[in-house]
PDB file of N, CA and C in Angstrom:
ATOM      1  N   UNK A   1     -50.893 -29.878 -54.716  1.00  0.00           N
ATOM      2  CA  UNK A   1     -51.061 -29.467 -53.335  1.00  0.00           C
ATOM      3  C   UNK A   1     -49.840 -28.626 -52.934  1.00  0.00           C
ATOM      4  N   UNK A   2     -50.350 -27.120 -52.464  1.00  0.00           N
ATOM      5  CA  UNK A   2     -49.119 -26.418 -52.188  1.00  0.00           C
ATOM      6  C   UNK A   2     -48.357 -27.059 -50.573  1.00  0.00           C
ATOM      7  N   UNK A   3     -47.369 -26.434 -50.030  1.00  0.00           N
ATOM      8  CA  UNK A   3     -46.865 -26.641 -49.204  1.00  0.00           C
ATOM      9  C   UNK A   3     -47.542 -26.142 -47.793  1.00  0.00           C
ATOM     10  N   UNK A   4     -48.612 -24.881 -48.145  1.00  0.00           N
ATOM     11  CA  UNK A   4     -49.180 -24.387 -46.625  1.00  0.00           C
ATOM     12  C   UNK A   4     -50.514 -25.244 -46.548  1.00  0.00           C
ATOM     13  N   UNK A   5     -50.969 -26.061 -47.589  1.00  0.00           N
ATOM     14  CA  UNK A   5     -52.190 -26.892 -47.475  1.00  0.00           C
ATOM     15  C   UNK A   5     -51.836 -28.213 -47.089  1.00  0.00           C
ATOM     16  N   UNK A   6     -50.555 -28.611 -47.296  1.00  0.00           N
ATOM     17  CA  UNK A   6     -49.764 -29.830 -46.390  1.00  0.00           C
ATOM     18  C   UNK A   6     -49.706 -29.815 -45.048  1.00  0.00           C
ATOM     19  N   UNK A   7     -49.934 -28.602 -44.708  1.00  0.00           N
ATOM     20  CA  UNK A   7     -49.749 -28.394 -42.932  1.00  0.00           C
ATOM     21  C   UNK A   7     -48.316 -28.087 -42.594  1.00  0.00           C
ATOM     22  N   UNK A   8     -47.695 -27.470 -44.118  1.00  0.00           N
ATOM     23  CA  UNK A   8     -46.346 -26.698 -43.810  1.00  0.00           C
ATOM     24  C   UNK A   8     -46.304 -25.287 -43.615  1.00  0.00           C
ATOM     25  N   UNK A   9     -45.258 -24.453 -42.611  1.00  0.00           N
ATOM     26  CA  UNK A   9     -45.610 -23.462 -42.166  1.00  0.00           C
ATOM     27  C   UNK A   9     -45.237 -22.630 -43.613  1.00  0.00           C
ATOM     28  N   UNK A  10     -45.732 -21.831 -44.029  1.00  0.00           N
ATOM     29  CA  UNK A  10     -45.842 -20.573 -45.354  1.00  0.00           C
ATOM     30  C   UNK A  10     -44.250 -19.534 -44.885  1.00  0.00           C
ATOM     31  N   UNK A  11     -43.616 -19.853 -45.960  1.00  0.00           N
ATOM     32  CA  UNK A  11     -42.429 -18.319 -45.688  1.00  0.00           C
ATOM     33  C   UNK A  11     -42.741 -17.422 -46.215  1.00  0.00           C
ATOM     34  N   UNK A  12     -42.962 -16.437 -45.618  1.00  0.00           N
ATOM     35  CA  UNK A  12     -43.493 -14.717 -45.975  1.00  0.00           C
ATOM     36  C   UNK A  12     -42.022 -14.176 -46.266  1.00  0.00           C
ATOM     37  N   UNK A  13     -41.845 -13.474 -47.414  1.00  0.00           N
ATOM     38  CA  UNK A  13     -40.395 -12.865 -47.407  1.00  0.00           C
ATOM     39  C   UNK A  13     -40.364 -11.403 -46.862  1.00  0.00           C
ATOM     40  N   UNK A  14     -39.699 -10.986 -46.360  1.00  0.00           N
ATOM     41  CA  UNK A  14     -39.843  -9.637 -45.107  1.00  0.00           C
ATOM     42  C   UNK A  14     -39.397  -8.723 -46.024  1.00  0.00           C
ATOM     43  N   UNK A  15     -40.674  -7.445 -45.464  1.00  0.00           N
ATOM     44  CA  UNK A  15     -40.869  -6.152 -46.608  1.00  0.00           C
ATOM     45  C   UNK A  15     -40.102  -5.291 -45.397  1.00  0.00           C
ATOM     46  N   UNK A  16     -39.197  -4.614 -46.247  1.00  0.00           N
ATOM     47  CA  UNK A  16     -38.542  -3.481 -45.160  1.00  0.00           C
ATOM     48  C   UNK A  16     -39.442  -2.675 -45.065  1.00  0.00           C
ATOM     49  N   UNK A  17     -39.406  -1.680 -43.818  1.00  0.00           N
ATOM     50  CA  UNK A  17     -40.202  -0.560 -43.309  1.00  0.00           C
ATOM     51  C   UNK A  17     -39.886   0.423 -44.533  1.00  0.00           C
ATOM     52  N   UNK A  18     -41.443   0.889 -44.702  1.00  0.00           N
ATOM     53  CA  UNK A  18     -40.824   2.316 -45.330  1.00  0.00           C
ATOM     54  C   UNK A  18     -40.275   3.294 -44.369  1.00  0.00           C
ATOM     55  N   UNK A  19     -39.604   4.256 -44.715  1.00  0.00           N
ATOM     56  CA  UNK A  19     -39.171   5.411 -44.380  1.00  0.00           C
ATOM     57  C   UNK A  19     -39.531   6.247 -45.094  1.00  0.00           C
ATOM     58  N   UNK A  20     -39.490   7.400 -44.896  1.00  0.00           N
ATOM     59  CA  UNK A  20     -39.638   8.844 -45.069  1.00  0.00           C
ATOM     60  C   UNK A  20     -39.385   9.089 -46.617  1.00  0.00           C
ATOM     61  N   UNK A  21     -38.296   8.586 -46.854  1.00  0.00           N
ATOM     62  CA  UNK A  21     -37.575   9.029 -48.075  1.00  0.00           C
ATOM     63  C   UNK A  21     -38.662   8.299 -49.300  1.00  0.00           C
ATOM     64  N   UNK A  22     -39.403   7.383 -49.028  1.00  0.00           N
ATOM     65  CA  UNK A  22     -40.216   6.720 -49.789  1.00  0.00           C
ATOM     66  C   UNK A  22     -41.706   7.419 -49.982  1.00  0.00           C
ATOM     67  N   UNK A  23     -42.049   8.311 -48.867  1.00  0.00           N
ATOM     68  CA  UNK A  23     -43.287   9.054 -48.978  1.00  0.00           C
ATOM     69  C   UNK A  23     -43.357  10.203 -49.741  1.00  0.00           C
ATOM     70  N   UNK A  24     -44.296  10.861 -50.473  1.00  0.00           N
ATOM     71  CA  UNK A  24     -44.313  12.113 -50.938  1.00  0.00           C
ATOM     72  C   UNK A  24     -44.363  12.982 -49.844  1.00  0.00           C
ATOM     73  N   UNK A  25     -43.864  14.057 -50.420  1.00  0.00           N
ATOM     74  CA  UNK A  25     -43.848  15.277 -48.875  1.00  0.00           C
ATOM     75  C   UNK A  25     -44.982  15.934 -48.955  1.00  0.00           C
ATOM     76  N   UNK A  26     -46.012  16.239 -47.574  1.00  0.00           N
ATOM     77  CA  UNK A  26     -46.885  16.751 -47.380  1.00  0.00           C
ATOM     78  C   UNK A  26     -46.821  18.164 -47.193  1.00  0.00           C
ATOM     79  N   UNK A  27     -46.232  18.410 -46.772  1.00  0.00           N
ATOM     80  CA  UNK A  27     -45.931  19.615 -46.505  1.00  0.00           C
ATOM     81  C   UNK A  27     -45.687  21.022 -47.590  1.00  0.00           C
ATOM     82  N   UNK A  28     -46.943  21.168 -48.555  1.00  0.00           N
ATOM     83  CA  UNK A  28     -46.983  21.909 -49.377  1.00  0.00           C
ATOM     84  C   UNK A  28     -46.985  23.320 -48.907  1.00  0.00           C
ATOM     85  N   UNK A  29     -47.447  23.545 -47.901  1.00  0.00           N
ATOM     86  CA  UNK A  29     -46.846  24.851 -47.095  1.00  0.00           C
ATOM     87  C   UNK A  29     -45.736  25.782 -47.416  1.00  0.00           C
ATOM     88  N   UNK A  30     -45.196  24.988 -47.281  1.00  0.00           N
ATOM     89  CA  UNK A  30     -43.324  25.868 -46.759  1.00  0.00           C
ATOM     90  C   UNK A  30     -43.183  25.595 -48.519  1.00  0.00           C
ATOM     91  N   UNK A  31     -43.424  24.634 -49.494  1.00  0.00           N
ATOM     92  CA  UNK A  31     -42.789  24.450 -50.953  1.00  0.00           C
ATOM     93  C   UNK A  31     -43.390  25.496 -51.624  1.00  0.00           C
ATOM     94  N   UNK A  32     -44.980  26.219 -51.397  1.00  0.00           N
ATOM     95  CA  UNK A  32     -45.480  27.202 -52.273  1.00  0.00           C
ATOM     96  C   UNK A  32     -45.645  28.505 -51.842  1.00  0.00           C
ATOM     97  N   UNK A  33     -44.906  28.473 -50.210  1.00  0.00           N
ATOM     98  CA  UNK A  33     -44.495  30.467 -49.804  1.00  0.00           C
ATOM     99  C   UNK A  33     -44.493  30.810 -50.612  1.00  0.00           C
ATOM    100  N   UNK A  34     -44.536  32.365 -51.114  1.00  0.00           N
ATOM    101  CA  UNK A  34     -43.804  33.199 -51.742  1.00  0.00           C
ATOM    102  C   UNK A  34     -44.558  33.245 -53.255  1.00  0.00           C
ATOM    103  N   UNK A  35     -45.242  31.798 -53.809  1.00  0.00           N
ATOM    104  CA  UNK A  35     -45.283  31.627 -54.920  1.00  0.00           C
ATOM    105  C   UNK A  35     -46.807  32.004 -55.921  1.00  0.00           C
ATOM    106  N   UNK A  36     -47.046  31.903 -56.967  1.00  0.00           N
ATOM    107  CA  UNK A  36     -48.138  32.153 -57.096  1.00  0.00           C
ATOM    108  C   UNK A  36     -48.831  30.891 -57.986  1.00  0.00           C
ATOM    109  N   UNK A  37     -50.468  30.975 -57.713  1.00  0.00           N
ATOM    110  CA  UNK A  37     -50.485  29.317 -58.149  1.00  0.00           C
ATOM    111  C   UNK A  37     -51.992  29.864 -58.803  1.00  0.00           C
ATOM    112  N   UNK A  38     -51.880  29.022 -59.727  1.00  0.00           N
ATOM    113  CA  UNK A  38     -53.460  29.455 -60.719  1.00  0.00           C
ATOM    114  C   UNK A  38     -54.255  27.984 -60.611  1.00  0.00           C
ATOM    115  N   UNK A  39     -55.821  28.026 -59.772  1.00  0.00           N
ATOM    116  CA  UNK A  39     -56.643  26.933 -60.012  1.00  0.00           C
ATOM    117  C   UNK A  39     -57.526  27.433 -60.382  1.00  0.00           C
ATOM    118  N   UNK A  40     -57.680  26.090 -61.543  1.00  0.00           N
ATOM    119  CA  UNK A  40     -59.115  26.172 -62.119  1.00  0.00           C
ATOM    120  C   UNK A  40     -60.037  25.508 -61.876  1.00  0.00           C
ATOM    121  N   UNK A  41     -61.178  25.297 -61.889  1.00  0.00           N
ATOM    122  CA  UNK A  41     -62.354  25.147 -61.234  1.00  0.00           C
ATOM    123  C   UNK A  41     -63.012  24.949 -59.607  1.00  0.00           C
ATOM    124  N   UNK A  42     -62.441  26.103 -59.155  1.00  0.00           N
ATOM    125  CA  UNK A  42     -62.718  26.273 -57.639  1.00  0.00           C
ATOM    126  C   UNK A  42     -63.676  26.557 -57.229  1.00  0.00           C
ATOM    127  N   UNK A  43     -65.056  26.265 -58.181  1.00  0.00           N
ATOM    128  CA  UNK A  43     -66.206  26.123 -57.846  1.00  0.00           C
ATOM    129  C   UNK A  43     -66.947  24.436 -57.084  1.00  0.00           C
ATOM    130  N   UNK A  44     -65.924  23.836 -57.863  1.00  0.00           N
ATOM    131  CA  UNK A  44     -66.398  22.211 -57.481  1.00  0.00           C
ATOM    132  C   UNK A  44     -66.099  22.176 -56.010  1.00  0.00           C
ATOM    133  N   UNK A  45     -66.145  20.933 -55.684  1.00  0.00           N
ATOM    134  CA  UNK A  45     -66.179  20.076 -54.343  1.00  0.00           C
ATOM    135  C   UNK A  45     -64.632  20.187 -54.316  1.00  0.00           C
ATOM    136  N   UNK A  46     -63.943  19.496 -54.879  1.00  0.00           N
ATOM    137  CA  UNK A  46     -62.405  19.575 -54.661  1.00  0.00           C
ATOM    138  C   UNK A  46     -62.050  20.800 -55.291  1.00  0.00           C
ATOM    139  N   UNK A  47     -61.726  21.170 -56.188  1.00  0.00           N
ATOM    140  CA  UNK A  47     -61.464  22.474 -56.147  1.00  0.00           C
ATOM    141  C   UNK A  47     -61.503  23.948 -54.590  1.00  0.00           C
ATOM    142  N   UNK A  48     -62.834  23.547 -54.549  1.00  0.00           N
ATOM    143  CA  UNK A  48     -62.987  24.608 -53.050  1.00  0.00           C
ATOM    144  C   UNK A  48     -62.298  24.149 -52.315  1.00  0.00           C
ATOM    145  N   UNK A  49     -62.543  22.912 -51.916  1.00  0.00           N
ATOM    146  CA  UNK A  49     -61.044  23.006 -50.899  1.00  0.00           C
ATOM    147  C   UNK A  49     -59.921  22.598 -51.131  1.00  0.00           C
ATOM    148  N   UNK A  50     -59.501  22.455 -52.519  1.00  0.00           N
ATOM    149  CA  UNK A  50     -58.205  22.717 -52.607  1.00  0.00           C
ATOM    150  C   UNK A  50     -57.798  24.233 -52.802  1.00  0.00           C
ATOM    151  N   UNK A  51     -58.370  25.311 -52.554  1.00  0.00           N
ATOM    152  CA  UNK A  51     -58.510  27.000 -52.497  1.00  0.00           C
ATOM    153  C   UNK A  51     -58.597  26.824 -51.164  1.00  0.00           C
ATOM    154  N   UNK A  52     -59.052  26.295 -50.446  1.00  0.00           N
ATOM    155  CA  UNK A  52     -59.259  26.897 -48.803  1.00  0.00           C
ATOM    156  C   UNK A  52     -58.258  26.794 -48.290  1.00  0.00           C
ATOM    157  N   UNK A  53     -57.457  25.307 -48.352  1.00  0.00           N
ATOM    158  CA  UNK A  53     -56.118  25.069 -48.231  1.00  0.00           C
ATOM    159  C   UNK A  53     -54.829  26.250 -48.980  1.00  0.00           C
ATOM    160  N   UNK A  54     -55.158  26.794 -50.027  1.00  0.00           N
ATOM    161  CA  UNK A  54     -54.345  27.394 -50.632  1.00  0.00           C
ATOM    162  C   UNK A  54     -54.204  28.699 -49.920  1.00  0.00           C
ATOM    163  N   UNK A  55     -55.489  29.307 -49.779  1.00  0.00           N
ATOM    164  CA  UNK A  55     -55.756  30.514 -49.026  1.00  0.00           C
ATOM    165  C   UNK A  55     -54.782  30.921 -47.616  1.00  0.00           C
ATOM    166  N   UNK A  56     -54.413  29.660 -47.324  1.00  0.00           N
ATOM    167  CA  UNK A  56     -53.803  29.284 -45.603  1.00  0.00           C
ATOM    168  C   UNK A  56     -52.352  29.535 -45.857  1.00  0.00           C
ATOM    169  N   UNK A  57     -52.010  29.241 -47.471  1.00  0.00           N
ATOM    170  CA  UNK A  57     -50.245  28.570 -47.542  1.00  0.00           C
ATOM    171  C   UNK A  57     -49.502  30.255 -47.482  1.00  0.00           C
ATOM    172  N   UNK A  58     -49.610  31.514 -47.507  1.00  0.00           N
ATOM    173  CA  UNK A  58     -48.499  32.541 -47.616  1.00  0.00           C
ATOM    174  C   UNK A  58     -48.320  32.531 -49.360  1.00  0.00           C
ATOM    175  N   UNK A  59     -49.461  32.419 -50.048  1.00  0.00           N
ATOM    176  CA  UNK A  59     -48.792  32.653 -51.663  1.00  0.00           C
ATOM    177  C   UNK A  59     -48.369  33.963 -51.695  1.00  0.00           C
ATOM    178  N   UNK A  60     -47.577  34.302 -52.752  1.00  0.00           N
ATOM    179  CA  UNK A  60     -47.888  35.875 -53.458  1.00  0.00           C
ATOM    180  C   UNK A  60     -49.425  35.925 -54.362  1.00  0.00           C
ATOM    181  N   UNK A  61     -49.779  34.980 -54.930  1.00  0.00           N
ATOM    182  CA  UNK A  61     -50.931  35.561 -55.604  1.00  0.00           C
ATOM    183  C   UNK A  61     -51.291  33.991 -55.848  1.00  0.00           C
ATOM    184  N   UNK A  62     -52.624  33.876 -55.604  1.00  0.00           N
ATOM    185  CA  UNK A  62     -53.668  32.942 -55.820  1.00  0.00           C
ATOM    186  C   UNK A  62     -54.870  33.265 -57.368  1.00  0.00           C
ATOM    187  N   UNK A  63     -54.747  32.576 -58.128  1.00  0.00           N
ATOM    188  CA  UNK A  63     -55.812  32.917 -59.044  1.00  0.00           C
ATOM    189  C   UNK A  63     -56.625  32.161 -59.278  1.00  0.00           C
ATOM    190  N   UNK A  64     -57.833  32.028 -59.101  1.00  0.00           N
ATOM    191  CA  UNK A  64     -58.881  31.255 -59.141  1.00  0.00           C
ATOM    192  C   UNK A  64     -60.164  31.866 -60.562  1.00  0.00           C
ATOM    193  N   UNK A  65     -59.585  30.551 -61.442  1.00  0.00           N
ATOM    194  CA  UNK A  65     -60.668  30.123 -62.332  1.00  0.00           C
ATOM    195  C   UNK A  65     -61.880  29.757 -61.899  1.00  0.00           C
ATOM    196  N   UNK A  66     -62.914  30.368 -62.459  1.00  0.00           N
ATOM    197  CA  UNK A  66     -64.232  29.731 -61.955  1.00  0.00           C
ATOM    198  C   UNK A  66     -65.265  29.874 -63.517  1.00  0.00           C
ATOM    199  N   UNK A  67     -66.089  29.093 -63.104  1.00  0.00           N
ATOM    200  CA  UNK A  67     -67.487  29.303 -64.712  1.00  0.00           C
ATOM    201  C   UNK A  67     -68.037  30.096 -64.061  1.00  0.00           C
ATOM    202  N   UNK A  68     -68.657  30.674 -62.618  1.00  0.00           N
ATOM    203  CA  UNK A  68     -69.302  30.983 -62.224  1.00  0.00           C
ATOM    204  C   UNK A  68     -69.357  31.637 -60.722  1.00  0.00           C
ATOM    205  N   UNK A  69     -69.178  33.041 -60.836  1.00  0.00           N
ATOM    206  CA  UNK A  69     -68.638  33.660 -59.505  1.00  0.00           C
ATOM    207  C   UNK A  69     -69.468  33.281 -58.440  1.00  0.00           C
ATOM    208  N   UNK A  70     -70.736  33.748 -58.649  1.00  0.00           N
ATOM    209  CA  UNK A  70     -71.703  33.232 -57.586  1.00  0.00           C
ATOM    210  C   UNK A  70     -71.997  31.578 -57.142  1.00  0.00           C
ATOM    211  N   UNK A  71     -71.289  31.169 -57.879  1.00  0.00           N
ATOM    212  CA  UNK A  71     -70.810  29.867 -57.575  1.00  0.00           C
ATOM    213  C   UNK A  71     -69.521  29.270 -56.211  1.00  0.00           C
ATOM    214  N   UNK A  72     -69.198  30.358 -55.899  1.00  0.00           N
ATOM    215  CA  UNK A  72     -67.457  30.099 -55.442  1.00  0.00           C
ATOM    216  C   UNK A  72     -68.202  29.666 -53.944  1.00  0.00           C
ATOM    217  N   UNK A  73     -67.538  29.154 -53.289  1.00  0.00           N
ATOM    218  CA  UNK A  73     -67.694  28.578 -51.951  1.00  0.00           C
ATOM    219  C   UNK A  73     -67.707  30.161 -51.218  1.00  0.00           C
ATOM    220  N   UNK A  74     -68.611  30.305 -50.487  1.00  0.00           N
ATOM    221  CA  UNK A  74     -69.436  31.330 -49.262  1.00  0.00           C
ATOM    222  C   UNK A  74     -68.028  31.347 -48.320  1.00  0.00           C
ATOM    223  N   UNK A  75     -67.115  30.393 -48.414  1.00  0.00           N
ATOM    224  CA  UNK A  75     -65.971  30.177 -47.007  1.00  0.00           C
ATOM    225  C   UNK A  75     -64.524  30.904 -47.867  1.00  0.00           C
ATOM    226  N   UNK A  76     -64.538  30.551 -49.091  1.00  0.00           N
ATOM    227  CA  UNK A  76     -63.595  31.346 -49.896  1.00  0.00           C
ATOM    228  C   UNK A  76     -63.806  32.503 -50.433  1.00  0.00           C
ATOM    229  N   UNK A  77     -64.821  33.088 -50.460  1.00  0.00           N
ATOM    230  CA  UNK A  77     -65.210  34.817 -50.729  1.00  0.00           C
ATOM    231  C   UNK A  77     -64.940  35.242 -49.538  1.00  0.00           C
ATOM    232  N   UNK A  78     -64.975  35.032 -47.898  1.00  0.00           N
ATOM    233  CA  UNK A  78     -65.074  35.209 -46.399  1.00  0.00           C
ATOM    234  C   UNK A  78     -63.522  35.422 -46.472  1.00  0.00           C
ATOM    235  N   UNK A  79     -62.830  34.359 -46.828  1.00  0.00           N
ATOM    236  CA  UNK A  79     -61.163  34.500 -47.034  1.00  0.00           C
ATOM    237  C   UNK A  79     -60.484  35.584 -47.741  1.00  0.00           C
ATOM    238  N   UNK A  80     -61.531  35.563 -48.894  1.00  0.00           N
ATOM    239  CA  UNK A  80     -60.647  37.023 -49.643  1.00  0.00           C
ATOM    240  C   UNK A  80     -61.328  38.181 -49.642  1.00  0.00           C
ATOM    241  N   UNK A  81     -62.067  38.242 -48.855  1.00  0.00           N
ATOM    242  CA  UNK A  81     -62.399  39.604 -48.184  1.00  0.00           C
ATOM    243  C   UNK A  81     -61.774  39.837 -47.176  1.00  0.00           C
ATOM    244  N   UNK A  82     -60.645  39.036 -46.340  1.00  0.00           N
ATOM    245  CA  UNK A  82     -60.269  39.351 -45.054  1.00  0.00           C
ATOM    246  C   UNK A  82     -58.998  40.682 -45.987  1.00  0.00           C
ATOM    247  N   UNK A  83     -58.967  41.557 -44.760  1.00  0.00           N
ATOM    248  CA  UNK A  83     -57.638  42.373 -44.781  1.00  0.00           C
ATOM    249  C   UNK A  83     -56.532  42.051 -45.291  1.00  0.00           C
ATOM    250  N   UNK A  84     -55.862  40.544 -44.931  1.00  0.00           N
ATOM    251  CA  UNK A  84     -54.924  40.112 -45.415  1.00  0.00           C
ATOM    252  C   UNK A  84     -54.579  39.442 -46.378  1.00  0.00           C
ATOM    253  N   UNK A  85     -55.817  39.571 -47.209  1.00  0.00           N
ATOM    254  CA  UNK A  85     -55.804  39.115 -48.556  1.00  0.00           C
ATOM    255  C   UNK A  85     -56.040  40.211 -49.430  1.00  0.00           C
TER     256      UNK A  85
END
């Protein structure tokens, strides 16, 4: 018979707060300015929007692998047809 089934109160040992320094940084933005990034299969479900997201970050050059052009997400051909791509 443990001690919290005796009708003794249970000691929980106390988890410090995370902080910041413990999280991965989200902020892939500002880390891939400038840079150029090659994905492959940006036809799938994750793939496309991990390209839609990419499309947004300021790369120098985006390259997108695909099996199949007419395949590519209708929202990421719209993106790189804009002017500023």
């Amino acid at each position: 018979m443990d001690n919290a089934a005796a009708g003794e109160a249970a000691v929980v040992p106390q988890v410090e707060e995370q902080t910041e320094s413990y999280l991965p940084s989200l902020d892939f933005k500002n880390k891939l300015a400038g840079k150029s990034v090659l994905l492959t299969g940006a036809t799938g479900a994750v793939g496309s929007a991990v390209a839609r997201k990419l499309l947004k970050c300021n790369l120098r050059k985006l390259c997108l692998f695909v099996r199949d052009k007419d395949n590519l997400d209708p929202k990421i051909v719209e993106l790189m047809s804009s002017p500023e791509y």
